[in-house]
PDB file of N, CA and C in Angstrom:
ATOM      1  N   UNK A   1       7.372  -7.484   3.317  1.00  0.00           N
ATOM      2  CA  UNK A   1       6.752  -7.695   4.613  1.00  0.00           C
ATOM      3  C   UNK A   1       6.014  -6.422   5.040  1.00  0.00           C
ATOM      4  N   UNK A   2       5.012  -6.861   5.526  1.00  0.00           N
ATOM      5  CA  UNK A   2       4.279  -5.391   5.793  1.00  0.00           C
ATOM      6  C   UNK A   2       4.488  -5.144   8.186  1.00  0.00           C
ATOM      7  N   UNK A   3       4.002  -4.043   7.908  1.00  0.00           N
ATOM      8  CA  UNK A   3       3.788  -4.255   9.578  1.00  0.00           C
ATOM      9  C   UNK A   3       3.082  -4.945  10.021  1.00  0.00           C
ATOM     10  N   UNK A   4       2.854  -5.504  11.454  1.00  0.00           N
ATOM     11  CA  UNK A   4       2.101  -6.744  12.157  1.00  0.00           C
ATOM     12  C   UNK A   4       0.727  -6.159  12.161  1.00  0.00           C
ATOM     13  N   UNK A   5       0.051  -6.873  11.788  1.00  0.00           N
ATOM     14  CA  UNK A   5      -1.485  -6.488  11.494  1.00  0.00           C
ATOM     15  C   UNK A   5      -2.259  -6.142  13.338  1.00  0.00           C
ATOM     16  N   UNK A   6      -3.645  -5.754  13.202  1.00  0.00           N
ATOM     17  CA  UNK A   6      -3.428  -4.674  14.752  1.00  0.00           C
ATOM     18  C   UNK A   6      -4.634  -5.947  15.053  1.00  0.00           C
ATOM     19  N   UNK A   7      -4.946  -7.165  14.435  1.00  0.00           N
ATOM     20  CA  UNK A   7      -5.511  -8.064  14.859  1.00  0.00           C
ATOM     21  C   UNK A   7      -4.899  -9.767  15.252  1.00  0.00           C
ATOM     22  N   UNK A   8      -3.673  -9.175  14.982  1.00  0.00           N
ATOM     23  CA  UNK A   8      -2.396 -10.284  15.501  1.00  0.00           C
ATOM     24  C   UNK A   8      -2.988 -10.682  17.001  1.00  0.00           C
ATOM     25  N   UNK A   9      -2.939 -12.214  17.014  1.00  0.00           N
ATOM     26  CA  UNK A   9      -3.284 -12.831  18.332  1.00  0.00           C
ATOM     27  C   UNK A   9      -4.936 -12.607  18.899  1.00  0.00           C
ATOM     28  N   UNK A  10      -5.220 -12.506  18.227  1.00  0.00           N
ATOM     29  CA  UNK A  10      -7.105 -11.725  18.621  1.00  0.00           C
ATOM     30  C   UNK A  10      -8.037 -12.388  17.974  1.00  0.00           C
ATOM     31  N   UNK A  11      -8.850 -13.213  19.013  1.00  0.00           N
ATOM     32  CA  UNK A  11     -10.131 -13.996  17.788  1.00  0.00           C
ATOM     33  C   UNK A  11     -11.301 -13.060  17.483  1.00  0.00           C
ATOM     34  N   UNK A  12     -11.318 -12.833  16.309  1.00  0.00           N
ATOM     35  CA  UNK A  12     -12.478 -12.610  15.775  1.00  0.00           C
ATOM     36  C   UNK A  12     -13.699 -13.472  15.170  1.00  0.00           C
ATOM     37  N   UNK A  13     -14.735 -12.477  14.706  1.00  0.00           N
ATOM     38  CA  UNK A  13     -15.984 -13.258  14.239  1.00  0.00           C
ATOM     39  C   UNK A  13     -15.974 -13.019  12.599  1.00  0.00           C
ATOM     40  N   UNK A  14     -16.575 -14.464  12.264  1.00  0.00           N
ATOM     41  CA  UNK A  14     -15.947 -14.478  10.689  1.00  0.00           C
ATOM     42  C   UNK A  14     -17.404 -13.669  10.274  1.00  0.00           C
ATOM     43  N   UNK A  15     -17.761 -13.346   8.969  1.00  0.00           N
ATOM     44  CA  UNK A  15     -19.264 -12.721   8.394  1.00  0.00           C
ATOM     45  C   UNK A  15     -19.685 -13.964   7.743  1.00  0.00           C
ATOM     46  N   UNK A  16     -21.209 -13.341   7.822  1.00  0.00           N
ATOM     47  CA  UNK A  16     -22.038 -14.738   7.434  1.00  0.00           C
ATOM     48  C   UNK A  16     -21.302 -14.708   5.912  1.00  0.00           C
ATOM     49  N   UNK A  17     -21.403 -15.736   4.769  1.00  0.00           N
ATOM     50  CA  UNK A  17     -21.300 -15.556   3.417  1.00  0.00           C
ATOM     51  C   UNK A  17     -20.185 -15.605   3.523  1.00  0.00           C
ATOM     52  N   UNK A  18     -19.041 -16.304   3.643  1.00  0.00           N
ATOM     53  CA  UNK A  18     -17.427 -16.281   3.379  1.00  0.00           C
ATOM     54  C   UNK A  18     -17.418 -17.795   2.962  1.00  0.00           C
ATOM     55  N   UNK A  19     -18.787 -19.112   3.059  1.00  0.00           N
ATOM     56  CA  UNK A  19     -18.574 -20.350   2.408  1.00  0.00           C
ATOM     57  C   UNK A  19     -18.227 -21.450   3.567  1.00  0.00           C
ATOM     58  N   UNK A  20     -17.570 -20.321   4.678  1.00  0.00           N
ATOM     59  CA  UNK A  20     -17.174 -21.147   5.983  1.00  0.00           C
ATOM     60  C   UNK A  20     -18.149 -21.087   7.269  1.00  0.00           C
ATOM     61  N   UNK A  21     -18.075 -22.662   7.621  1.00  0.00           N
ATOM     62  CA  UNK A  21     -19.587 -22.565   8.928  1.00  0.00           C
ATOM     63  C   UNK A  21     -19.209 -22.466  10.095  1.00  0.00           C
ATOM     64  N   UNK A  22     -17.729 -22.262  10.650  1.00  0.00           N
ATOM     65  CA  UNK A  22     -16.883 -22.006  11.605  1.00  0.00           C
ATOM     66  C   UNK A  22     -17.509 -20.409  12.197  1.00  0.00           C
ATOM     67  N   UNK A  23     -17.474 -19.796  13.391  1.00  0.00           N
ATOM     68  CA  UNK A  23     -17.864 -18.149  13.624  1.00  0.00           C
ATOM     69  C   UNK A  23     -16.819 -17.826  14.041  1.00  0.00           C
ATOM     70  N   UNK A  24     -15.697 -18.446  14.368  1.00  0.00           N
ATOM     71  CA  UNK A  24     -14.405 -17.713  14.995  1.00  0.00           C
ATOM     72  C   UNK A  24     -13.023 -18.317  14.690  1.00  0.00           C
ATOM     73  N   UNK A  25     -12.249 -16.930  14.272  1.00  0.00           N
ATOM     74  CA  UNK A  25     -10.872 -16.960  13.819  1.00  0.00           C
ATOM     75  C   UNK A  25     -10.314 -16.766  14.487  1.00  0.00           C
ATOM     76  N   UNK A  26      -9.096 -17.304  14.858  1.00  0.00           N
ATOM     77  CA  UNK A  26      -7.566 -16.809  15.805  1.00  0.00           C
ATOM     78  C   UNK A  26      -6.631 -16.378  14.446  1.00  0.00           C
ATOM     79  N   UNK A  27      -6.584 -15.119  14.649  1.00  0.00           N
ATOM     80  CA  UNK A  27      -5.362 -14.363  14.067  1.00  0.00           C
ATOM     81  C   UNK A  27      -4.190 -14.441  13.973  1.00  0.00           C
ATOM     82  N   UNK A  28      -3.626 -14.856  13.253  1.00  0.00           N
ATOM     83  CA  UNK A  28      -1.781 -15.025  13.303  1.00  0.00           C
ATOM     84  C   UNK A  28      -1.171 -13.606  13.221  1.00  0.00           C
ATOM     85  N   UNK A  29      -1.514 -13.305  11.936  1.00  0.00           N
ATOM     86  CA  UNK A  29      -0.859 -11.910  10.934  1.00  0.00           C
ATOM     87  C   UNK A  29      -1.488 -12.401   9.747  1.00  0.00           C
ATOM     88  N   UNK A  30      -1.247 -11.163   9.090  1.00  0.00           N
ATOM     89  CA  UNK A  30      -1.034 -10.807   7.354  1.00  0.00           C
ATOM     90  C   UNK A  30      -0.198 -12.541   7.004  1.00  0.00           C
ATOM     91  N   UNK A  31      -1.071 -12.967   6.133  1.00  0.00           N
ATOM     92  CA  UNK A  31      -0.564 -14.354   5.602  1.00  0.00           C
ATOM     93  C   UNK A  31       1.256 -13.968   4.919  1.00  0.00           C
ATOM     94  N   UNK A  32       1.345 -12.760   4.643  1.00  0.00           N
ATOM     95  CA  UNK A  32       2.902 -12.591   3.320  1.00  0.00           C
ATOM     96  C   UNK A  32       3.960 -12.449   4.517  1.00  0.00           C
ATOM     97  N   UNK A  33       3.307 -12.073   6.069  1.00  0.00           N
ATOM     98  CA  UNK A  33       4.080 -12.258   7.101  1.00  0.00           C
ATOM     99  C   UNK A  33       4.633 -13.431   7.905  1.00  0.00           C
ATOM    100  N   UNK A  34       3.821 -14.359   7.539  1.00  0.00           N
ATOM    101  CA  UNK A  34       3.628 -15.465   8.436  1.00  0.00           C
ATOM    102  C   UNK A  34       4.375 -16.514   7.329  1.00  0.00           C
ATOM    103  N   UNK A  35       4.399 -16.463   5.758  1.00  0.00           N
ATOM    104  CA  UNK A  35       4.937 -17.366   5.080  1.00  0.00           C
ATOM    105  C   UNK A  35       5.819 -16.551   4.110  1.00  0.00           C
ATOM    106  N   UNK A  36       6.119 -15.378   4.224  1.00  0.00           N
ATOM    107  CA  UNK A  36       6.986 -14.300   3.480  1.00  0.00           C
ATOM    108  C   UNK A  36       6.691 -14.059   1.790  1.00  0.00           C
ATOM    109  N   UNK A  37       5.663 -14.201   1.943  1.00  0.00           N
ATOM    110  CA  UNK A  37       5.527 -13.781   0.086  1.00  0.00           C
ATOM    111  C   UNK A  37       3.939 -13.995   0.202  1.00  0.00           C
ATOM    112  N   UNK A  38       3.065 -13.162  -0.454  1.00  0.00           N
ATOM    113  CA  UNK A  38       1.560 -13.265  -1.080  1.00  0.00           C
ATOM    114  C   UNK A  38       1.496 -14.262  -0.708  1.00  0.00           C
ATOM    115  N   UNK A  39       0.098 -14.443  -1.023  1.00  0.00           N
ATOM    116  CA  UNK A  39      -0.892 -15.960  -0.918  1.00  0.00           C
ATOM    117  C   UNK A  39      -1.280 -16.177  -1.917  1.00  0.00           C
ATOM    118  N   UNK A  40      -1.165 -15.084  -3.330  1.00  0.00           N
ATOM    119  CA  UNK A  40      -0.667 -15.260  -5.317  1.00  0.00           C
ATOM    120  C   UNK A  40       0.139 -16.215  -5.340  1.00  0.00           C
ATOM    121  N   UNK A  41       1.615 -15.812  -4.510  1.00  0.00           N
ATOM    122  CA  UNK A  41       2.178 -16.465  -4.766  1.00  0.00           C
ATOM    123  C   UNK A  41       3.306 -17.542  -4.102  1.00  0.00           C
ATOM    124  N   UNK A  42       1.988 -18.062  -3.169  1.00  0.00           N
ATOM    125  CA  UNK A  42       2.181 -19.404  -2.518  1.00  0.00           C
ATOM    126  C   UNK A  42       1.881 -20.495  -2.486  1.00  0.00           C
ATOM    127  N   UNK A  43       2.770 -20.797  -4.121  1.00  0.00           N
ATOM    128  CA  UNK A  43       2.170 -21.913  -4.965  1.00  0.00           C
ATOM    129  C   UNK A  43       2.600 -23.751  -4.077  1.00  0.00           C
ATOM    130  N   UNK A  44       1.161 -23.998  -3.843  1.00  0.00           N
ATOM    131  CA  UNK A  44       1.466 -25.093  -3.286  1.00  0.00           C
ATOM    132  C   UNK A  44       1.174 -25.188  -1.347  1.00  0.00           C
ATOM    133  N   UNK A  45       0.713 -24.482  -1.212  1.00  0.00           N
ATOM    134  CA  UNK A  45       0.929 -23.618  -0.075  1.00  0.00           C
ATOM    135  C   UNK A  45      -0.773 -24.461   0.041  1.00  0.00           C
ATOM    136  N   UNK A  46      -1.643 -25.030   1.193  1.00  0.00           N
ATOM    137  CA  UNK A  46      -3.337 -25.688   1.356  1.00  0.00           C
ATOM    138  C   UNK A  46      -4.052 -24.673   1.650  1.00  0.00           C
ATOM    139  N   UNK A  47      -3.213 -24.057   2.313  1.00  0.00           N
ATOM    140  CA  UNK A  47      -4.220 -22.457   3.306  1.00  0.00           C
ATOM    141  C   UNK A  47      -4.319 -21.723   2.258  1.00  0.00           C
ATOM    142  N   UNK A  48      -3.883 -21.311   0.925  1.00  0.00           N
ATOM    143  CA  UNK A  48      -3.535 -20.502  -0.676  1.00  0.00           C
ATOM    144  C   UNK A  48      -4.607 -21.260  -0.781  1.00  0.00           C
ATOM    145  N   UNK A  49      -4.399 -22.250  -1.452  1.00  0.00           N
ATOM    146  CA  UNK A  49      -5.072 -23.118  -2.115  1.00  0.00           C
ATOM    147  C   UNK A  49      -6.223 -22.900  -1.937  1.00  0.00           C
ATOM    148  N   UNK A  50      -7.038 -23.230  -1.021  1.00  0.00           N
ATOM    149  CA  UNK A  50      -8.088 -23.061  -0.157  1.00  0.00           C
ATOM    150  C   UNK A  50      -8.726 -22.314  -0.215  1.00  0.00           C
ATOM    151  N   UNK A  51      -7.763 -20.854  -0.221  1.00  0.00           N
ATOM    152  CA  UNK A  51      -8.402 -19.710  -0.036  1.00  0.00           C
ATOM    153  C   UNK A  51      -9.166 -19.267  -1.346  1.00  0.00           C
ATOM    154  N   UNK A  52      -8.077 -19.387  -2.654  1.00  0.00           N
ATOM    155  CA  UNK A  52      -8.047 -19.030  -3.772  1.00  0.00           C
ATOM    156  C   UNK A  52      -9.575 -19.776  -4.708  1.00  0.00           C
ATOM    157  N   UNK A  53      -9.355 -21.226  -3.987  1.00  0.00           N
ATOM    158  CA  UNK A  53     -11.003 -21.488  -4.662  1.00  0.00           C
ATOM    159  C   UNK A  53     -12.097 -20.939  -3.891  1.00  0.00           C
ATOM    160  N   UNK A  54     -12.122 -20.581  -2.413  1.00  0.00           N
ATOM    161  CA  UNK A  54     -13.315 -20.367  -1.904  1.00  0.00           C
ATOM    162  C   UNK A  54     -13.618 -18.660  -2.549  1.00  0.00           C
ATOM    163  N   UNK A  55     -12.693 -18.044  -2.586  1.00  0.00           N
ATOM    164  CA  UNK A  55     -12.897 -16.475  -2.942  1.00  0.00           C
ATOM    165  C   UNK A  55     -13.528 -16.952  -4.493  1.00  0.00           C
ATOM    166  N   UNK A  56     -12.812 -17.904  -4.916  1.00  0.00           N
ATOM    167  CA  UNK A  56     -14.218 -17.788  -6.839  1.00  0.00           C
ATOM    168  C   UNK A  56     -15.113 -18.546  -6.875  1.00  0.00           C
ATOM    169  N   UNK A  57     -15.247 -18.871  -5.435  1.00  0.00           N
ATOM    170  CA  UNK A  57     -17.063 -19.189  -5.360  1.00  0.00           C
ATOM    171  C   UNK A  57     -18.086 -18.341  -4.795  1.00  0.00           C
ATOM    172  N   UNK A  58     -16.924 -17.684  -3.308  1.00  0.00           N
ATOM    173  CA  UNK A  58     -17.989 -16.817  -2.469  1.00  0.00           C
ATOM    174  C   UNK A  58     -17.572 -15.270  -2.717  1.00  0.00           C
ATOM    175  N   UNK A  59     -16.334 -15.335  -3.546  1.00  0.00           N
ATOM    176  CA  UNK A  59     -16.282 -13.681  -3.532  1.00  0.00           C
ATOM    177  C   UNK A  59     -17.209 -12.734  -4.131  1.00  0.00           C
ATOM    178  N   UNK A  60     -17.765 -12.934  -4.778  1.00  0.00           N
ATOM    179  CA  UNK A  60     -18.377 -12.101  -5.307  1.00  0.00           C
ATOM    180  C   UNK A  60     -19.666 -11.535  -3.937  1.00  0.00           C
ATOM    181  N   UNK A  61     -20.114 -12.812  -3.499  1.00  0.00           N
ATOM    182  CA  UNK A  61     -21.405 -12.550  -2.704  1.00  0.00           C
ATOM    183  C   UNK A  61     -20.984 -11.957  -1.680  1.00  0.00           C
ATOM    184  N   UNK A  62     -19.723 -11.764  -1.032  1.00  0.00           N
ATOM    185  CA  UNK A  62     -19.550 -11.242   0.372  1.00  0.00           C
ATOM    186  C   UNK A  62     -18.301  -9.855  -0.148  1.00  0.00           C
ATOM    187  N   UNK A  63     -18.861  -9.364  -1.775  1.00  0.00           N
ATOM    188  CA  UNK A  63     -17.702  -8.555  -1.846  1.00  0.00           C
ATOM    189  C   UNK A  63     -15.961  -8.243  -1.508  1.00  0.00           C
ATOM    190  N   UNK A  64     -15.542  -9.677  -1.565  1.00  0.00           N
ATOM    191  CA  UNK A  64     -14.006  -9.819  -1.333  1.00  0.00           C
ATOM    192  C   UNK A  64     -13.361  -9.722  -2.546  1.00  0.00           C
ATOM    193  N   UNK A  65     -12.550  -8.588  -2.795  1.00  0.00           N
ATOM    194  CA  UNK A  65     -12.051  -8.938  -4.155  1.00  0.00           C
ATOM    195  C   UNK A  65     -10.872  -9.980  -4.015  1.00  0.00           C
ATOM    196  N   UNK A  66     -10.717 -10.962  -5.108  1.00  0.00           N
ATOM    197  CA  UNK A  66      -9.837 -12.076  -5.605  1.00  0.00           C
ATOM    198  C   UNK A  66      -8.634 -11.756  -5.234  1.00  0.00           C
ATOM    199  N   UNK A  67      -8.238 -10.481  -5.900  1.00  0.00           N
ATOM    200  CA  UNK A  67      -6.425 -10.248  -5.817  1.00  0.00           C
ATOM    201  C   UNK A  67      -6.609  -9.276  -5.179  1.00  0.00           C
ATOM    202  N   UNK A  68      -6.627  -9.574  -3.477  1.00  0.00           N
ATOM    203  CA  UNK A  68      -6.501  -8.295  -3.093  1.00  0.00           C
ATOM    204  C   UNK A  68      -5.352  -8.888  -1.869  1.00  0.00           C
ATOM    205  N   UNK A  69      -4.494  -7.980  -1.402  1.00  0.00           N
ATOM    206  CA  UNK A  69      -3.464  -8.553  -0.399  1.00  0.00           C
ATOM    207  C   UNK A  69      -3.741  -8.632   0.999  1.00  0.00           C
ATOM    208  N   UNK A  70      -5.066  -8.047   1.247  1.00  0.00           N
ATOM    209  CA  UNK A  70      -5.264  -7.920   2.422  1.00  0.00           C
ATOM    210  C   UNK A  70      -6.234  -9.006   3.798  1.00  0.00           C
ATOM    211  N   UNK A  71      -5.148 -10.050   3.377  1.00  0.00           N
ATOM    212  CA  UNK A  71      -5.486 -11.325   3.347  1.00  0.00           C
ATOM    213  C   UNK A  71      -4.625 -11.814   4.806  1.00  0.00           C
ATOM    214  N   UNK A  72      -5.573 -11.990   6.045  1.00  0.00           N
ATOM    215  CA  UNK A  72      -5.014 -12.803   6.883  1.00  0.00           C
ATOM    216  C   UNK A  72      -5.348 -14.376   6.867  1.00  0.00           C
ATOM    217  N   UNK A  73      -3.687 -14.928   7.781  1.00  0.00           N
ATOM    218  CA  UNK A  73      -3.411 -16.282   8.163  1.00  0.00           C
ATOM    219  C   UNK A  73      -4.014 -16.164   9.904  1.00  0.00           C
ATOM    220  N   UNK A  74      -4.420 -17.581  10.021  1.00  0.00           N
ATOM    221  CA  UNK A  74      -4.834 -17.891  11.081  1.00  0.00           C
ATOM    222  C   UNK A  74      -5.329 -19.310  11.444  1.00  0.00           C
ATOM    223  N   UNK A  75      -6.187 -19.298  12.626  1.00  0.00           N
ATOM    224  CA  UNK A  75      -7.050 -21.065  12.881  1.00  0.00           C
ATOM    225  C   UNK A  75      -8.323 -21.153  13.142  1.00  0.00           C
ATOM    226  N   UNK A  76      -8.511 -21.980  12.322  1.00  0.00           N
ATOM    227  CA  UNK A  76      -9.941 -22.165  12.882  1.00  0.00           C
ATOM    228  C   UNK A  76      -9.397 -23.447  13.732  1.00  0.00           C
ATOM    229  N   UNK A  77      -9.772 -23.913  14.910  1.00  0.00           N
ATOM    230  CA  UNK A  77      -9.773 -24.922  15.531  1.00  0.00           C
ATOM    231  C   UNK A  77      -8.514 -25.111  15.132  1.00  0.00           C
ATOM    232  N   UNK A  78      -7.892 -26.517  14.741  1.00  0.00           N
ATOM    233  CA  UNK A  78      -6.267 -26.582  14.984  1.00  0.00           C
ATOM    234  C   UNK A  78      -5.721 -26.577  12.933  1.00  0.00           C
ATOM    235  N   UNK A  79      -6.842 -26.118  12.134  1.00  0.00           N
ATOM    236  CA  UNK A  79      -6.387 -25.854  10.971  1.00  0.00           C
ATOM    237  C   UNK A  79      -5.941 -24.220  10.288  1.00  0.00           C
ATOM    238  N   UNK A  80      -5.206 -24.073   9.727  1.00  0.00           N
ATOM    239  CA  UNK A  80      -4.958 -22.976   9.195  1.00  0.00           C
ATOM    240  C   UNK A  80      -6.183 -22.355   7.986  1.00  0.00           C
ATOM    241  N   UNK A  81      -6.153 -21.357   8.136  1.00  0.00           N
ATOM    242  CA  UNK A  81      -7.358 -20.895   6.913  1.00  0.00           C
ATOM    243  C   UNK A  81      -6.793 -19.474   6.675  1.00  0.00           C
ATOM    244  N   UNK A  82      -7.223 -18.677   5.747  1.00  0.00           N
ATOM    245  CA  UNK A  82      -6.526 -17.696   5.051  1.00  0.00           C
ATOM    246  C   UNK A  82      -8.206 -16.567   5.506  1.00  0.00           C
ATOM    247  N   UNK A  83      -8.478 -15.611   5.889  1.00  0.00           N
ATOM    248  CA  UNK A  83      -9.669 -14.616   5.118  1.00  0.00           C
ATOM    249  C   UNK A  83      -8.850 -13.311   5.002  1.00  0.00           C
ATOM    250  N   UNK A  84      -9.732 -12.716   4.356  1.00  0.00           N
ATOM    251  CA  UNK A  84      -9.581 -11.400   3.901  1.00  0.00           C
ATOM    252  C   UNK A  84     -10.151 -10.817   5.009  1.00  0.00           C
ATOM    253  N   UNK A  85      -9.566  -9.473   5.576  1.00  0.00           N
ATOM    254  CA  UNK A  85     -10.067  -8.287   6.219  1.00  0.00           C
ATOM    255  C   UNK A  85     -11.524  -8.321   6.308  1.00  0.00           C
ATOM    256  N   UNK A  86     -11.583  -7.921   5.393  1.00  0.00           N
ATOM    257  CA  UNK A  86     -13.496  -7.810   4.914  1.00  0.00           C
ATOM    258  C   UNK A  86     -14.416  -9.127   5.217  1.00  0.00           C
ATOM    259  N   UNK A  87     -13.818 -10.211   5.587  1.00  0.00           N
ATOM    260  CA  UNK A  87     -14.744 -11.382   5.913  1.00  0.00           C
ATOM    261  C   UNK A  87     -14.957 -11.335   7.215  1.00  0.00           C
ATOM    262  N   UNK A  88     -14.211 -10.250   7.897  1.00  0.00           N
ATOM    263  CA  UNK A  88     -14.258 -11.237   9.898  1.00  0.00           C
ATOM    264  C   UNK A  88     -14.926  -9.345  10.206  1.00  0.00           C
ATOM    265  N   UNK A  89     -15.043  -9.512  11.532  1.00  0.00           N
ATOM    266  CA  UNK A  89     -15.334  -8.134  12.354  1.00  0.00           C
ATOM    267  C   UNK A  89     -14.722  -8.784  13.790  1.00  0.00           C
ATOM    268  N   UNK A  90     -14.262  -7.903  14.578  1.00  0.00           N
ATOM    269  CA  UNK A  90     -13.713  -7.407  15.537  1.00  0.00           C
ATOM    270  C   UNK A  90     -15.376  -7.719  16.793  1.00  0.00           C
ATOM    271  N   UNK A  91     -15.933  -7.951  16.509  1.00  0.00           N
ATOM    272  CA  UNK A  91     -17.428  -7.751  17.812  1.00  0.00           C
ATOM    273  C   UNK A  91     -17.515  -8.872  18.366  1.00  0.00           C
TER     274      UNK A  91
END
């Protein structure tokens, strides 16, 4: 478990190029917080799932690396979705 991420409870704006046409995230935490283990290895898990194919379509173009942990849980509207740090900004 890591510490509570400093964007816990806070909507942010997603970046263009993440595959998603949504502009705003509600923050939960760090996904390994919110379901206690990686999003590697949360087999079976839709918000994983999800995440894991959109990063090997759009990662490359919005520079997210694949296996990287720094991966928040959150909502778009009343669904869960997974991004990486590097997809949203704070503005």
């Amino acid at each position: 478990m890591r510490e509570k991420s400093k964007l816990a409870g806070k909507t942010v704006k997603i970046k263009d190029g993440t595959g998603i046409k949504a502009s705003q995230f509600v923050v939960e935490d760090w996904f390994e917080n919110v379901i206690g283990c990686s999003w590697l290895n949360a087999n079976g898990n839709p918000a994983a799932l999800q995440y894991a194919v959109r990063i090997a379509k759009f990662g490359e173009n919005n520079n997210v690396p694949p296996f990287d942990n720094d991966v928040l849980y959150g909502k778009i509207g009343m669904l869960g979705f997974l991004l990486n740090v590097r997809e949203i900004t704070e503005e």
